[in-house]
PDB file of N, CA and C in Angstrom:
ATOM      1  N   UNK A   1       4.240  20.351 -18.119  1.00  0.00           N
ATOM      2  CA  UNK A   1       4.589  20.323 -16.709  1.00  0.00           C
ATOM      3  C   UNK A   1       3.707  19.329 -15.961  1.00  0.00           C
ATOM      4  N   UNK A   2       2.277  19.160 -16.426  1.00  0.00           N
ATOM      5  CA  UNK A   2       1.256  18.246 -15.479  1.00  0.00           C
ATOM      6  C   UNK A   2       1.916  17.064 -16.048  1.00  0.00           C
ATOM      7  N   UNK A   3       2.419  17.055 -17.332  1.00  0.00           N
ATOM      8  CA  UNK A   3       2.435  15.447 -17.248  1.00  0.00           C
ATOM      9  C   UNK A   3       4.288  14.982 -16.666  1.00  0.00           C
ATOM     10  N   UNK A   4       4.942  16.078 -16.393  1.00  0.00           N
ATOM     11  CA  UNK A   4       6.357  15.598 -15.504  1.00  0.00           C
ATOM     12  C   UNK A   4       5.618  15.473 -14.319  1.00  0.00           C
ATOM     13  N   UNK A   5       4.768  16.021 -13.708  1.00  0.00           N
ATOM     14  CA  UNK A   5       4.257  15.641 -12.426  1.00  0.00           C
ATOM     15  C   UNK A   5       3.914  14.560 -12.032  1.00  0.00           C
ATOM     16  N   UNK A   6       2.746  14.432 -13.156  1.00  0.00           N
ATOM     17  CA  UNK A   6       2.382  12.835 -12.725  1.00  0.00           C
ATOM     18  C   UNK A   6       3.453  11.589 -13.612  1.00  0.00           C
ATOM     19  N   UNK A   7       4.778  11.694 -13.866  1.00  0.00           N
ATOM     20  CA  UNK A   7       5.338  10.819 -14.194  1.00  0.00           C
ATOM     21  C   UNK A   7       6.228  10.854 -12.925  1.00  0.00           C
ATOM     22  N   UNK A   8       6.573  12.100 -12.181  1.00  0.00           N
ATOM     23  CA  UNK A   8       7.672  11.632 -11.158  1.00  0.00           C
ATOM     24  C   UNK A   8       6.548  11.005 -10.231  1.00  0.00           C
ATOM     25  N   UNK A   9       5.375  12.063  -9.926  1.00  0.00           N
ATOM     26  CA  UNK A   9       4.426  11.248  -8.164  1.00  0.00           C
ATOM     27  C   UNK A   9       4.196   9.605  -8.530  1.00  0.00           C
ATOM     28  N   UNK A  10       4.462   8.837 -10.008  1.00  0.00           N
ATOM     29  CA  UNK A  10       4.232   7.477 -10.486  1.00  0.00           C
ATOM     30  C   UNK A  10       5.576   6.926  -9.767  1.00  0.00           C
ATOM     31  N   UNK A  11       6.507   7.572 -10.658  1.00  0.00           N
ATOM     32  CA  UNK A  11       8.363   7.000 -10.207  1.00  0.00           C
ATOM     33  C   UNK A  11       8.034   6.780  -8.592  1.00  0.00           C
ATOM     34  N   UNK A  12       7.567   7.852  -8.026  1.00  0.00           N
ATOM     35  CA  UNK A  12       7.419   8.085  -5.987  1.00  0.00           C
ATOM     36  C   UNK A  12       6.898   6.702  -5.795  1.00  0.00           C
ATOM     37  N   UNK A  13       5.677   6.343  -6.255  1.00  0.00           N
ATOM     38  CA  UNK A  13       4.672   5.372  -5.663  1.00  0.00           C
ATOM     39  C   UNK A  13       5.245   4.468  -6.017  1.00  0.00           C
ATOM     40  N   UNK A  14       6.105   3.860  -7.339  1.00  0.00           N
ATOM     41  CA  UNK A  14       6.461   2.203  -7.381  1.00  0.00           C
ATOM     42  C   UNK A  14       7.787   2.377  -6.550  1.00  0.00           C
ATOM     43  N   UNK A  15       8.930   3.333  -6.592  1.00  0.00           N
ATOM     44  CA  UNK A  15       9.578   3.739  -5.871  1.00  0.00           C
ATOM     45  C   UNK A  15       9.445   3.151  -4.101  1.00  0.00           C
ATOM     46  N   UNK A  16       8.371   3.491  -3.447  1.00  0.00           N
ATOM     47  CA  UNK A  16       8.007   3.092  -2.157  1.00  0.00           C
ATOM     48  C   UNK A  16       7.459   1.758  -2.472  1.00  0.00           C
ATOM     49  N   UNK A  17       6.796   1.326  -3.228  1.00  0.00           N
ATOM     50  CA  UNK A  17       6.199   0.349  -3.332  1.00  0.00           C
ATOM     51  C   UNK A  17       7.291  -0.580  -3.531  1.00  0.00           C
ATOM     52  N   UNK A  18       8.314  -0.535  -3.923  1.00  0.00           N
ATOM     53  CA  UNK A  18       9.558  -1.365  -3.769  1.00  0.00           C
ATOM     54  C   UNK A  18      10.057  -1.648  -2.430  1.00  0.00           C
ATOM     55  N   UNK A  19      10.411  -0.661  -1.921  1.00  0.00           N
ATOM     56  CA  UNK A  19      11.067  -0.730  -0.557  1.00  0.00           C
ATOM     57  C   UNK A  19      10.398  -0.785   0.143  1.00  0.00           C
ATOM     58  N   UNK A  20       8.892  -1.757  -0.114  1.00  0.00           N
ATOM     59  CA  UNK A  20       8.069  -2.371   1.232  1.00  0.00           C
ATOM     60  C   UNK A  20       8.307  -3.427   1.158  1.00  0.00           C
ATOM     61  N   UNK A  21       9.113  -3.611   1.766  1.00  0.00           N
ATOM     62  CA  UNK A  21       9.678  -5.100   2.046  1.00  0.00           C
ATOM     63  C   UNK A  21       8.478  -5.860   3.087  1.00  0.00           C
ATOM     64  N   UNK A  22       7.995  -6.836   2.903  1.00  0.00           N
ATOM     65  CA  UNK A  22       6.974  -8.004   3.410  1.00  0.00           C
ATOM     66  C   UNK A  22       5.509  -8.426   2.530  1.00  0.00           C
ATOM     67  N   UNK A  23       5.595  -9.312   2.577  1.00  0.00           N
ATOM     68  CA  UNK A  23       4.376  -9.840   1.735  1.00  0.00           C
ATOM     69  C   UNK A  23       3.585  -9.851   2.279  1.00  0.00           C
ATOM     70  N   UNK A  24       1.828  -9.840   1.569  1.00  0.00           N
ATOM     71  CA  UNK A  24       0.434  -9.959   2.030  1.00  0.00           C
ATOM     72  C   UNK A  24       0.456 -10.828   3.934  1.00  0.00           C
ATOM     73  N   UNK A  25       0.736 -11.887   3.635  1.00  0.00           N
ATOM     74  CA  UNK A  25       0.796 -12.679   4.943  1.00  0.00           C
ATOM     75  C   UNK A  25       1.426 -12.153   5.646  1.00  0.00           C
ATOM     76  N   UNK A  26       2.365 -11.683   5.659  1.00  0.00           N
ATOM     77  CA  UNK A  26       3.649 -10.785   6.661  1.00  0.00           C
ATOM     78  C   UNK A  26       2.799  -9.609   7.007  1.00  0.00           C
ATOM     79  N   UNK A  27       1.733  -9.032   6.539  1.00  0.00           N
ATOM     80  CA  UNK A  27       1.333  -7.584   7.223  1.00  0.00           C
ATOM     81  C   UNK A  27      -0.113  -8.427   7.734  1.00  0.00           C
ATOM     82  N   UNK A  28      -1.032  -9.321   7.089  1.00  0.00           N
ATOM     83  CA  UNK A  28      -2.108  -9.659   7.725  1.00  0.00           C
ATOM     84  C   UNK A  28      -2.349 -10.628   8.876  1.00  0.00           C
ATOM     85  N   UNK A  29      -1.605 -10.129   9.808  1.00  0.00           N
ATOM     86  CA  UNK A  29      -0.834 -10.886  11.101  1.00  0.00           C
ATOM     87  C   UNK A  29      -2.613 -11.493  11.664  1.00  0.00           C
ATOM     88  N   UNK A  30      -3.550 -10.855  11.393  1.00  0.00           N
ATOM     89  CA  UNK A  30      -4.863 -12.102  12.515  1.00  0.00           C
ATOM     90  C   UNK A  30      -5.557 -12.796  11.141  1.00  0.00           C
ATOM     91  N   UNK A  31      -4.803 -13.176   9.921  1.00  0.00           N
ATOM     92  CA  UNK A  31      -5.054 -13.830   8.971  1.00  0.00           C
ATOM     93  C   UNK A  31      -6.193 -14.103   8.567  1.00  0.00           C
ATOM     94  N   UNK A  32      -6.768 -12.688   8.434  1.00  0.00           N
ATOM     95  CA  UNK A  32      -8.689 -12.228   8.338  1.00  0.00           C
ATOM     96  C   UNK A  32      -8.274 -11.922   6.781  1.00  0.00           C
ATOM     97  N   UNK A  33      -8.201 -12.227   6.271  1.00  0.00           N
ATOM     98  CA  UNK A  33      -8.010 -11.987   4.561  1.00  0.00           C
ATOM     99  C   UNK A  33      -8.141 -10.586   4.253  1.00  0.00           C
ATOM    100  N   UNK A  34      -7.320  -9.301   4.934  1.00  0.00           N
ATOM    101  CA  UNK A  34      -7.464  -8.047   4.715  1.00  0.00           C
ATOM    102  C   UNK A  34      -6.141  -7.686   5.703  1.00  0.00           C
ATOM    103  N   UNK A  35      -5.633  -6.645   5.217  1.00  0.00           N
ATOM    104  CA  UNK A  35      -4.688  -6.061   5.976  1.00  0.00           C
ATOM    105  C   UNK A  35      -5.430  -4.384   6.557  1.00  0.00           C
ATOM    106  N   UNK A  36      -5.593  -4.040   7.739  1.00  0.00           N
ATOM    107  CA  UNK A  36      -6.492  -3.112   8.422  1.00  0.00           C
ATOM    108  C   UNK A  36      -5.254  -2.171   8.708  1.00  0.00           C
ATOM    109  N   UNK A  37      -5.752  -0.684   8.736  1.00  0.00           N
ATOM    110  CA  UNK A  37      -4.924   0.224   8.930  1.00  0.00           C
ATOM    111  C   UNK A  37      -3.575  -0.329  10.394  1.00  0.00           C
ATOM    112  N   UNK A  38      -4.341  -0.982  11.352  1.00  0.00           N
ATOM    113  CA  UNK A  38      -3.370  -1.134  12.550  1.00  0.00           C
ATOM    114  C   UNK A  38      -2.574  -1.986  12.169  1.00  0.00           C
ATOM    115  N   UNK A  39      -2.502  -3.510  11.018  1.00  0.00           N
ATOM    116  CA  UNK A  39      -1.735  -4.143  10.817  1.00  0.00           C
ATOM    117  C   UNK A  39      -0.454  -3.241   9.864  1.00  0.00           C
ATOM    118  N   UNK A  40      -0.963  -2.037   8.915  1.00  0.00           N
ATOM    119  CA  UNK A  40      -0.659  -1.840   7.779  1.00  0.00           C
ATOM    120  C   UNK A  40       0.368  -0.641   8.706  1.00  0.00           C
ATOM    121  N   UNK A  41       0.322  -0.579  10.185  1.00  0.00           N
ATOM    122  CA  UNK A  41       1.054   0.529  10.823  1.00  0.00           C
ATOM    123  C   UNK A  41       2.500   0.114  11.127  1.00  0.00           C
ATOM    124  N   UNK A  42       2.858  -1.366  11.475  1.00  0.00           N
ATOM    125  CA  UNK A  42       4.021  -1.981  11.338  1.00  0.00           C
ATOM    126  C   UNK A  42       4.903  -1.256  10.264  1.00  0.00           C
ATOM    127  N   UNK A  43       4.857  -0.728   9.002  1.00  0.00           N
ATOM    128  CA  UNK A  43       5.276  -0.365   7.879  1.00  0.00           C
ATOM    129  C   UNK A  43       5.090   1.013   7.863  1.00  0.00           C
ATOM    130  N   UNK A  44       6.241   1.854   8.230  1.00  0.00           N
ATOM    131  CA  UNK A  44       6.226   3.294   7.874  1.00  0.00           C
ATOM    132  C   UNK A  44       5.723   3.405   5.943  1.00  0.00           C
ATOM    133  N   UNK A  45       6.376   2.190   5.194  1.00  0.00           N
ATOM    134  CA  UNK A  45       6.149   2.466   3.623  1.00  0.00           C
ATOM    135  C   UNK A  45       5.010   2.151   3.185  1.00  0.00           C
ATOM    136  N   UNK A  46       4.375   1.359   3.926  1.00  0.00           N
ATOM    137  CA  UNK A  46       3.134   0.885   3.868  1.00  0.00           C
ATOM    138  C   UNK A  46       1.773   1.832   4.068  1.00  0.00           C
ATOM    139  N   UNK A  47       1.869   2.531   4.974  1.00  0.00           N
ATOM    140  CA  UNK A  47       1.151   3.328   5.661  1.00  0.00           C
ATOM    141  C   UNK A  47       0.948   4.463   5.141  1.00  0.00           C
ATOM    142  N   UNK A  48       2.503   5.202   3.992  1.00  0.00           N
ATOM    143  CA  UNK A  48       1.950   6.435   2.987  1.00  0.00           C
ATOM    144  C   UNK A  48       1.629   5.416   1.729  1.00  0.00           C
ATOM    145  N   UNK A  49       1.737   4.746   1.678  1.00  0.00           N
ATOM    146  CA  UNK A  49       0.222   4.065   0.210  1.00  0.00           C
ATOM    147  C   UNK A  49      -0.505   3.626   0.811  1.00  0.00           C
ATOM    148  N   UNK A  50      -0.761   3.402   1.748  1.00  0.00           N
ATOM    149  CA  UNK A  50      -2.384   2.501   2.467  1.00  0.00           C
ATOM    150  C   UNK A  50      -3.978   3.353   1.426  1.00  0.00           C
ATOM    151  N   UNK A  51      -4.048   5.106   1.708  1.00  0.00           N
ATOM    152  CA  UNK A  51      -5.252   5.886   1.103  1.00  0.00           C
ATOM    153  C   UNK A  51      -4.849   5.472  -0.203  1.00  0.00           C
ATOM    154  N   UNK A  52      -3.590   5.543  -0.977  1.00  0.00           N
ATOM    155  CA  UNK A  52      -3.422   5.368  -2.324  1.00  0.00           C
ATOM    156  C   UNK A  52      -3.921   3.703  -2.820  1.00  0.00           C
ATOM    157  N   UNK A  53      -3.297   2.646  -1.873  1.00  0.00           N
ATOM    158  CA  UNK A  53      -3.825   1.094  -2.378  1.00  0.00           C
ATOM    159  C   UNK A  53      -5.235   1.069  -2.657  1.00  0.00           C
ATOM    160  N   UNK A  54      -5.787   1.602  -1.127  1.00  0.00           N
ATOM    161  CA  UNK A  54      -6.862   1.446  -0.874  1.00  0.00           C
ATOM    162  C   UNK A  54      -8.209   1.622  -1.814  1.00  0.00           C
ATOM    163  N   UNK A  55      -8.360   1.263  -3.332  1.00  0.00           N
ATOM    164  CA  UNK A  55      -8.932   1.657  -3.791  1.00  0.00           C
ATOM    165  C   UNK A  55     -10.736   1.773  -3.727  1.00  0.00           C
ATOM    166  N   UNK A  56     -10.861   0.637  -2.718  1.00  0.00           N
ATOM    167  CA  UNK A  56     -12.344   0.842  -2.368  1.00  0.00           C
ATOM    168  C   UNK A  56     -12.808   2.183  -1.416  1.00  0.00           C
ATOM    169  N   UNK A  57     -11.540   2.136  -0.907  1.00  0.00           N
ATOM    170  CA  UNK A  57     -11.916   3.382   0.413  1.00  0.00           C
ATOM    171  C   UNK A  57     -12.595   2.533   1.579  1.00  0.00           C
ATOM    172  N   UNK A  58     -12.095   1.379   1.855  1.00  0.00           N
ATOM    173  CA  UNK A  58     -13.414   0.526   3.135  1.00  0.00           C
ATOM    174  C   UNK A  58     -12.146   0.315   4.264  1.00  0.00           C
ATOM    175  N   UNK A  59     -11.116   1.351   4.030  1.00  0.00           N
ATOM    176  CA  UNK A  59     -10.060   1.009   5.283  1.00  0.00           C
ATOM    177  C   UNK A  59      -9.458  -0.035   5.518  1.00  0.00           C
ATOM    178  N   UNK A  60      -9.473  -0.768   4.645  1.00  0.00           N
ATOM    179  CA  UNK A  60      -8.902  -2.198   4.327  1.00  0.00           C
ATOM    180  C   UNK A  60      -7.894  -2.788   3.459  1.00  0.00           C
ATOM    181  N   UNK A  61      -6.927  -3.229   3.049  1.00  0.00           N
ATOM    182  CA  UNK A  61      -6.430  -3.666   2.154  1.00  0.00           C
ATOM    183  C   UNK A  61      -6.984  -5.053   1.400  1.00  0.00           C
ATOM    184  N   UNK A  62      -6.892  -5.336   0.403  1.00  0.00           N
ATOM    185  CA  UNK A  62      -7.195  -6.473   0.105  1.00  0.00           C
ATOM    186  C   UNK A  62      -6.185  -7.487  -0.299  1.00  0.00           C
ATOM    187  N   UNK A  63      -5.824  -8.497  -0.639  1.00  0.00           N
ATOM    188  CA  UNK A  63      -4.836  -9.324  -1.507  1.00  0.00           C
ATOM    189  C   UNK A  63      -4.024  -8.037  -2.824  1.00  0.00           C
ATOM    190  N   UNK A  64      -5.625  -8.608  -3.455  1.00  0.00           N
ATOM    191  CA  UNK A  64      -5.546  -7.858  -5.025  1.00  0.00           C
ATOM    192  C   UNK A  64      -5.123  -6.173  -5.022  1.00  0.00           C
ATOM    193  N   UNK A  65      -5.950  -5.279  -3.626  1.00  0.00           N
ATOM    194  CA  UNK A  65      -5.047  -4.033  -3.381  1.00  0.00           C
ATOM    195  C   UNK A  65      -3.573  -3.759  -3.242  1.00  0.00           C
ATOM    196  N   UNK A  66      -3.365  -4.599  -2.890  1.00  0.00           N
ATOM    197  CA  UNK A  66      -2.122  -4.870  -2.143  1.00  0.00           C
ATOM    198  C   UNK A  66      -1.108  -4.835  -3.111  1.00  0.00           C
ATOM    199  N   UNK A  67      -1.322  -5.751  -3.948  1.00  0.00           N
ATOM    200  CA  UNK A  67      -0.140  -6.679  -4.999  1.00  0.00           C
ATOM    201  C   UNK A  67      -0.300  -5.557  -6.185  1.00  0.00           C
ATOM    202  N   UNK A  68      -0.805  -4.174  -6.287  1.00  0.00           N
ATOM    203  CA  UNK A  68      -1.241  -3.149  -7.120  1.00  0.00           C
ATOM    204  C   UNK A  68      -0.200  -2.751  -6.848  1.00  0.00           C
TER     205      UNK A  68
END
């Protein structure tokens, strides 16, 4: 059963991660080489993976977070 779990919450995340339509440049609108929670708010799909991308935890997106 744990491992149907974590195979559908996987299917969920590339799932959304599809239907975020816009690229790195398209969300880092003051072109500070990071996408910040307020840019990342434009995107309802964006915004439930932002804690999940976010793998540093520094409230930031990065390029390389991002394209994960």
């Amino acid at each position: 059963m744990k491992t149907l779990n974590v195979a559908f919450t996987t299917l969920v995340l590339l799932a959304s991660a599809s239907a975020m339509a816009g690229t790195f440049a398209d969300f880092d609108t003051n072109k500070d080489g990071v996408i910040s929670k307020s840019e990342a708010a434009a995107s309802e799909s964006l915004m439930k993976l932002f804690d999940e991308l976010d793998a540093n935890k520094d409230g930031e997106l990065s390029q390389e977070e991002f394209n994960k």
